[in-house]
PDB file of N, CA and C in Angstrom:
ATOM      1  N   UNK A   1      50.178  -3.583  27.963  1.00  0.00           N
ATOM      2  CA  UNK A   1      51.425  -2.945  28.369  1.00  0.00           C
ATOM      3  C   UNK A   1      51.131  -1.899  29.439  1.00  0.00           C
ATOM      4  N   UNK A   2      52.095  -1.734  30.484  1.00  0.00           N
ATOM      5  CA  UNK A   2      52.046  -0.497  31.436  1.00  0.00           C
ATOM      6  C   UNK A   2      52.141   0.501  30.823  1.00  0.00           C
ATOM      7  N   UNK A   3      51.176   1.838  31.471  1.00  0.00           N
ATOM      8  CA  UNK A   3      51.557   2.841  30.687  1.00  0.00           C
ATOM      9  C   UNK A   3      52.741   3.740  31.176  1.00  0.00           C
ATOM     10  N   UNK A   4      53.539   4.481  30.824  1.00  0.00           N
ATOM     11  CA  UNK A   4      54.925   4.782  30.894  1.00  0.00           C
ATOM     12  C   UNK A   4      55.339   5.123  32.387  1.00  0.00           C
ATOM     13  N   UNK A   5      54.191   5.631  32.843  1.00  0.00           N
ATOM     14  CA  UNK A   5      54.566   6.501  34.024  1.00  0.00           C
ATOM     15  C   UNK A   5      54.771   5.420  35.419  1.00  0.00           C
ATOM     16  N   UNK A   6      54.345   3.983  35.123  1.00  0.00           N
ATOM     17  CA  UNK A   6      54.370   2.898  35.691  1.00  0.00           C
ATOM     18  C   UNK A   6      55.724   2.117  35.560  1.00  0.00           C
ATOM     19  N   UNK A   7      55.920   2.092  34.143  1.00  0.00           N
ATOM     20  CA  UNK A   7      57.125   1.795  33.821  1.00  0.00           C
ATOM     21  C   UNK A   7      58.583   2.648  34.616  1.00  0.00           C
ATOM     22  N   UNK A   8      58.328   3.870  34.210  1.00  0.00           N
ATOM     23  CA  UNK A   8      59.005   4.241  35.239  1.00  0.00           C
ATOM     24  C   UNK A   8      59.423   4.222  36.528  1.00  0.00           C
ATOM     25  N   UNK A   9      58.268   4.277  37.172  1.00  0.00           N
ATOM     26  CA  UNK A   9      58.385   3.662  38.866  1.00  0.00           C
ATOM     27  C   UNK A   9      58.922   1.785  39.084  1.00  0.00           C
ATOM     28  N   UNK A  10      58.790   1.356  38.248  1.00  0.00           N
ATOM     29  CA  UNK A  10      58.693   0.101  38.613  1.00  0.00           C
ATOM     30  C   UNK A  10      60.174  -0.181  38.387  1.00  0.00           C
ATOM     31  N   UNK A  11      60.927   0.749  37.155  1.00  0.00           N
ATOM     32  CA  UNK A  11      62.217   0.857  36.886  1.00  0.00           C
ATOM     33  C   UNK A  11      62.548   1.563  38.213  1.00  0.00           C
ATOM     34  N   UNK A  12      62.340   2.399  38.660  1.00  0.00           N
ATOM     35  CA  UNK A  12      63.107   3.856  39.903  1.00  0.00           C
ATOM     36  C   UNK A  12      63.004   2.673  41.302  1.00  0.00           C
ATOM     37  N   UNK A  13      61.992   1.179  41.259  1.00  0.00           N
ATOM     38  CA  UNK A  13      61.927   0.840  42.468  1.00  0.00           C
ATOM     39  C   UNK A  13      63.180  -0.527  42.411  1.00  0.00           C
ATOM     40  N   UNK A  14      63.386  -1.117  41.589  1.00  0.00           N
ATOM     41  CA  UNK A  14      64.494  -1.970  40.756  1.00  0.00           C
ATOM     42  C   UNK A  14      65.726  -1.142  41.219  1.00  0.00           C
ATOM     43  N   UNK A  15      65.638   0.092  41.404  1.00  0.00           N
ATOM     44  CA  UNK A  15      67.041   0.630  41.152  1.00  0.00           C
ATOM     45  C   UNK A  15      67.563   1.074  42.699  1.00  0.00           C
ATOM     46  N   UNK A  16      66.271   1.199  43.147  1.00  0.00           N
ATOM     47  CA  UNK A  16      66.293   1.299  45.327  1.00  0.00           C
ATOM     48  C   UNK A  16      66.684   0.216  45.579  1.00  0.00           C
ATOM     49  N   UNK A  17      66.066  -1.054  45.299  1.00  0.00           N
ATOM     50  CA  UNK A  17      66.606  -2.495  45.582  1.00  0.00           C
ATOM     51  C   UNK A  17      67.757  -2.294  45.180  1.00  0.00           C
ATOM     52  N   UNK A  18      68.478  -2.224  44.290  1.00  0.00           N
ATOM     53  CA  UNK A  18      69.519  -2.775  43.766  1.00  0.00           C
ATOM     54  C   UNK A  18      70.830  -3.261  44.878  1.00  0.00           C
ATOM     55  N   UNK A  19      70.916  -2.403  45.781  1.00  0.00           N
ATOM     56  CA  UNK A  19      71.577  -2.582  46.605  1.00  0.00           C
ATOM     57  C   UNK A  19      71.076  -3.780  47.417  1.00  0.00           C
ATOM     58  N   UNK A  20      69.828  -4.191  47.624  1.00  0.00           N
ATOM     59  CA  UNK A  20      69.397  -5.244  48.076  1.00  0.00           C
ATOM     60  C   UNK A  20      69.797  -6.588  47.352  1.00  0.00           C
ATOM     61  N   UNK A  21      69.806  -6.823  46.253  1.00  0.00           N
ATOM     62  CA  UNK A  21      69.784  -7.440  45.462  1.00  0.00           C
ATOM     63  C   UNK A  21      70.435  -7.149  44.013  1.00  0.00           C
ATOM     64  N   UNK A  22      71.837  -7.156  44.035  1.00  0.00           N
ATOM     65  CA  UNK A  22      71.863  -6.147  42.287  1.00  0.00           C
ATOM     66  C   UNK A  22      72.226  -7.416  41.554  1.00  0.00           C
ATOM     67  N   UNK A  23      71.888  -8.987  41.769  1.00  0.00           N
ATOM     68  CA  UNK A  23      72.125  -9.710  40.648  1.00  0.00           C
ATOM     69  C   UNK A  23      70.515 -10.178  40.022  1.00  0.00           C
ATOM     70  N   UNK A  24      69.513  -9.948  40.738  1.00  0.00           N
ATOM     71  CA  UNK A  24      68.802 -10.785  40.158  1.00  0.00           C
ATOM     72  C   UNK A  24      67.672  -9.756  39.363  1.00  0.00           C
ATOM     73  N   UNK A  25      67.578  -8.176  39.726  1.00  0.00           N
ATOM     74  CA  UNK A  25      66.805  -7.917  38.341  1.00  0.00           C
ATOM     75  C   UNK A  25      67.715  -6.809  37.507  1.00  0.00           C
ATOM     76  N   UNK A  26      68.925  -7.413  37.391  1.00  0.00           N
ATOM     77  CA  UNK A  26      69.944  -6.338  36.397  1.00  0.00           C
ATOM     78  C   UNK A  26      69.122  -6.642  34.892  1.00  0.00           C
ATOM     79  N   UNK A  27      68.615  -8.072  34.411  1.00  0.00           N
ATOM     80  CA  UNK A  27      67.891  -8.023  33.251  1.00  0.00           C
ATOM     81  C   UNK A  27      67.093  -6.986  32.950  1.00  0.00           C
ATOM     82  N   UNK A  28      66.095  -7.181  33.921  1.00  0.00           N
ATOM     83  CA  UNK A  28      64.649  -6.389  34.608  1.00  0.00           C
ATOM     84  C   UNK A  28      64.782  -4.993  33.845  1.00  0.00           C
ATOM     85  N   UNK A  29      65.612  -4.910  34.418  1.00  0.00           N
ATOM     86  CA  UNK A  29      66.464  -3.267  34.893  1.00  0.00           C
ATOM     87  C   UNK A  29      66.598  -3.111  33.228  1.00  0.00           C
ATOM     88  N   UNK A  30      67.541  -3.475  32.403  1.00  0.00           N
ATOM     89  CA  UNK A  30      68.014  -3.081  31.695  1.00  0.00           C
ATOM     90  C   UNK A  30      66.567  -3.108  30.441  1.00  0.00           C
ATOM     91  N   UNK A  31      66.051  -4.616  30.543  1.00  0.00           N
ATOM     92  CA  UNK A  31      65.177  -4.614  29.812  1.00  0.00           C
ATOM     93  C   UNK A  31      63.679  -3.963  29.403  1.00  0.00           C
ATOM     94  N   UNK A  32      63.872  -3.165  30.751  1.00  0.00           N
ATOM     95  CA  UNK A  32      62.695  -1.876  30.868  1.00  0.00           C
ATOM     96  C   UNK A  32      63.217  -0.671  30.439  1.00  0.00           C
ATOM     97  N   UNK A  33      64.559  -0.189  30.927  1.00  0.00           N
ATOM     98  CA  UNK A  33      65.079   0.693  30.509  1.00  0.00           C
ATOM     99  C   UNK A  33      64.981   0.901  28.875  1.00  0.00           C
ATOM    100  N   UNK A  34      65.415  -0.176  28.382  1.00  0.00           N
ATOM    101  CA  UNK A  34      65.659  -0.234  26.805  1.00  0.00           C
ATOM    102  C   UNK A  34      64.069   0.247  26.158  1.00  0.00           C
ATOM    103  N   UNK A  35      63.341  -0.441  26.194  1.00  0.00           N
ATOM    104  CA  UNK A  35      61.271  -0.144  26.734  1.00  0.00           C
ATOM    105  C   UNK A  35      60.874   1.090  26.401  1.00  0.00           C
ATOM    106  N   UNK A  36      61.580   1.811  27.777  1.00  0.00           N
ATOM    107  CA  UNK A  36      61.330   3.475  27.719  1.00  0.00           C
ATOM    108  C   UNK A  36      62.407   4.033  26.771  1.00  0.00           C
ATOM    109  N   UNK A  37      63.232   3.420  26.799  1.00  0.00           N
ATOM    110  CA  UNK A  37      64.565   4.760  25.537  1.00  0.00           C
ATOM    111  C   UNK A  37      63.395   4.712  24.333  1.00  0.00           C
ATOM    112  N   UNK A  38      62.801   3.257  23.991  1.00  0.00           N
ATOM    113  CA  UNK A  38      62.184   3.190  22.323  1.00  0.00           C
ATOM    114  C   UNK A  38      61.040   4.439  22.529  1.00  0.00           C
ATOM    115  N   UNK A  39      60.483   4.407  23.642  1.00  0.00           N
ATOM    116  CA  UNK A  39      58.887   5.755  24.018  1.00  0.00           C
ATOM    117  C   UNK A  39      59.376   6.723  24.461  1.00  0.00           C
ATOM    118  N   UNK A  40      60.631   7.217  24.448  1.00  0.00           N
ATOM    119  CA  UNK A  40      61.198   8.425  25.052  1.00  0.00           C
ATOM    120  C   UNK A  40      60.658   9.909  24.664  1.00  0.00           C
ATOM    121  N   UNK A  41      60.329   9.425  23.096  1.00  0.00           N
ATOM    122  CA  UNK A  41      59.941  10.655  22.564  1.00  0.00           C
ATOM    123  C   UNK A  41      58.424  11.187  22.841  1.00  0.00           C
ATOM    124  N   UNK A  42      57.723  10.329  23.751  1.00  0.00           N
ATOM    125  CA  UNK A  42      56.321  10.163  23.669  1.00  0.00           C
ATOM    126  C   UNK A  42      55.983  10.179  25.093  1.00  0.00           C
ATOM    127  N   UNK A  43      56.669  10.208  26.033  1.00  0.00           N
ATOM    128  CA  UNK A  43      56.866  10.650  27.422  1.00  0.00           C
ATOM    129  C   UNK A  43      56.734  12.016  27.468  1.00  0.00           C
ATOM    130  N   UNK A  44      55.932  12.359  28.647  1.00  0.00           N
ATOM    131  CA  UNK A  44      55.771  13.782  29.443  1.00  0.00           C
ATOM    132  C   UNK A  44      57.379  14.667  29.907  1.00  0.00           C
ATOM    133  N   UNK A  45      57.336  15.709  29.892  1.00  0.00           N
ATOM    134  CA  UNK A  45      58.637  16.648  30.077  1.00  0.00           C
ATOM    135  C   UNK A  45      58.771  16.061  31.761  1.00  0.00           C
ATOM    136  N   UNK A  46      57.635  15.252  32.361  1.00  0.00           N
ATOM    137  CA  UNK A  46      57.764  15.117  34.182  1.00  0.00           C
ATOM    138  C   UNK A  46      58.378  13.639  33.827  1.00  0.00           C
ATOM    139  N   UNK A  47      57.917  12.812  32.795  1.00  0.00           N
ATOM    140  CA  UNK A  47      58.296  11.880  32.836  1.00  0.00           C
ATOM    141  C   UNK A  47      59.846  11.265  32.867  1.00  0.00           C
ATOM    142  N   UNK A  48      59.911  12.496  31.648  1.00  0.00           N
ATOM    143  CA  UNK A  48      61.665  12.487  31.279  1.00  0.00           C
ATOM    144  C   UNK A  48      62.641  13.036  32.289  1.00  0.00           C
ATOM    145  N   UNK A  49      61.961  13.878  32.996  1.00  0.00           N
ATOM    146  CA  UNK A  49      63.093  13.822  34.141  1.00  0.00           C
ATOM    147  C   UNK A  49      63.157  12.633  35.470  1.00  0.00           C
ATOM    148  N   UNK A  50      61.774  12.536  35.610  1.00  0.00           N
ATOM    149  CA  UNK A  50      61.890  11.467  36.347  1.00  0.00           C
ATOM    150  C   UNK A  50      62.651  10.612  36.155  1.00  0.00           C
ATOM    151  N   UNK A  51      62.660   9.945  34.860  1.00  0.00           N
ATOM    152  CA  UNK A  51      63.613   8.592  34.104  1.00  0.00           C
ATOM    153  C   UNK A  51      64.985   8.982  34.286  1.00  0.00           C
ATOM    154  N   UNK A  52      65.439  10.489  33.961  1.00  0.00           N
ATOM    155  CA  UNK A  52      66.573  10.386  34.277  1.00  0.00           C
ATOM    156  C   UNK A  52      67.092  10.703  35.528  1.00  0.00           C
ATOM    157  N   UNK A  53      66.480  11.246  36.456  1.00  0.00           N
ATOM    158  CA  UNK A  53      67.019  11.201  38.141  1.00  0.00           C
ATOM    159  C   UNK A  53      67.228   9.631  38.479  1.00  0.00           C
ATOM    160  N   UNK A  54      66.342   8.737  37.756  1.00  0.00           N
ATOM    161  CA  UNK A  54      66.188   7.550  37.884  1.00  0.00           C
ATOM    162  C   UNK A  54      68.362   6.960  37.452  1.00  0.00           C
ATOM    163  N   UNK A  55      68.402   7.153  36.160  1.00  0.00           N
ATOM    164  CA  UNK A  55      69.602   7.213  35.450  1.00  0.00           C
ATOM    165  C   UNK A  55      70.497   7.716  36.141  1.00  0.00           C
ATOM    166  N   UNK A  56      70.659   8.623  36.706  1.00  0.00           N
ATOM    167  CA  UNK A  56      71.550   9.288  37.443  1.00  0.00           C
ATOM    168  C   UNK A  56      72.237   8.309  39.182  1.00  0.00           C
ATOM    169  N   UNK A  57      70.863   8.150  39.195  1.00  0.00           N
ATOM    170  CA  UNK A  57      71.000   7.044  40.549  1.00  0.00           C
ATOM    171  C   UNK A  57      71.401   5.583  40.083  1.00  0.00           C
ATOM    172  N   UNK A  58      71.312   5.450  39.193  1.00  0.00           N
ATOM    173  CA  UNK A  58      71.779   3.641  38.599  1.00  0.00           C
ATOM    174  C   UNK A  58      73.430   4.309  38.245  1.00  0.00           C
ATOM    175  N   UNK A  59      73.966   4.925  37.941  1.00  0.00           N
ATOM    176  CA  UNK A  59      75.363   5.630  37.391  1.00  0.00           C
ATOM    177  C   UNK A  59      75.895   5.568  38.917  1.00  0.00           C
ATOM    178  N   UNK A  60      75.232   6.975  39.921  1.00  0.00           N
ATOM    179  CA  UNK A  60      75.724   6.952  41.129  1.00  0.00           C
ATOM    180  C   UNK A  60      76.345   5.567  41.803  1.00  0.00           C
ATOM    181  N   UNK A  61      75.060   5.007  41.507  1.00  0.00           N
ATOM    182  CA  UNK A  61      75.434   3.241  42.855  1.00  0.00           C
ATOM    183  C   UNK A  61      76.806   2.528  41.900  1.00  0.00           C
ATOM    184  N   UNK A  62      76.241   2.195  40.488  1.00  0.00           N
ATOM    185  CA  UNK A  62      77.603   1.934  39.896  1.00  0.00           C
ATOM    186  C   UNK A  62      79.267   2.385  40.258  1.00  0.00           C
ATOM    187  N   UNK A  63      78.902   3.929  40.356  1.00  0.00           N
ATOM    188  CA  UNK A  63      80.610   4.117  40.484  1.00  0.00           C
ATOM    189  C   UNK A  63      80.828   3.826  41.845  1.00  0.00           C
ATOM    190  N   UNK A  64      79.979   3.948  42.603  1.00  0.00           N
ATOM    191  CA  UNK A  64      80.458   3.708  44.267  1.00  0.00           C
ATOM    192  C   UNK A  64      80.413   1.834  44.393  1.00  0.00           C
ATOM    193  N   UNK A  65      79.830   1.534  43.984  1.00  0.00           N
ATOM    194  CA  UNK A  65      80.391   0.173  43.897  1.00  0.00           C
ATOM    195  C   UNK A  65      80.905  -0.688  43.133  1.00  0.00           C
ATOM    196  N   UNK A  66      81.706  -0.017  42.005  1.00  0.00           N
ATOM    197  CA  UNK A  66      82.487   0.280  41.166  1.00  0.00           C
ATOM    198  C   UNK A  66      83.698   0.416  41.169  1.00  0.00           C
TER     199      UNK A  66
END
């Protein structure tokens, strides 16, 4: 398994594409996300914000193309 801080980026780079592409890794996306919610508690205080600036930007693109 990746270790979290990978997971993260690989989720934050899924979520730059998205606009490139938002049908083909919405699985991806969600199914990593879900990944990190289960290790949330076991993530770094850098990690957890990272994940959620990450969150914040998947919400953002949603409502604007929404």
């Amino acid at each position: 398994m990746q270790d979290y801080a990978e997971m993260i980026e690989t989720y934050g780079e899924y979520i730059e594409d998205f606009e490139i592409s938002p049908f083909e890794p919405v699985y991806f996306i969600l199914h990593n996300r879900s990944q990190l919610e289960k290790v949330f508690h076991e993530l770094t205080h850098e990690e957890k914000i990272k994940l959620l600036a990450y969150d914040l930007k998947l919400i953002q693109n949603a409502k604007r193309d929404g």
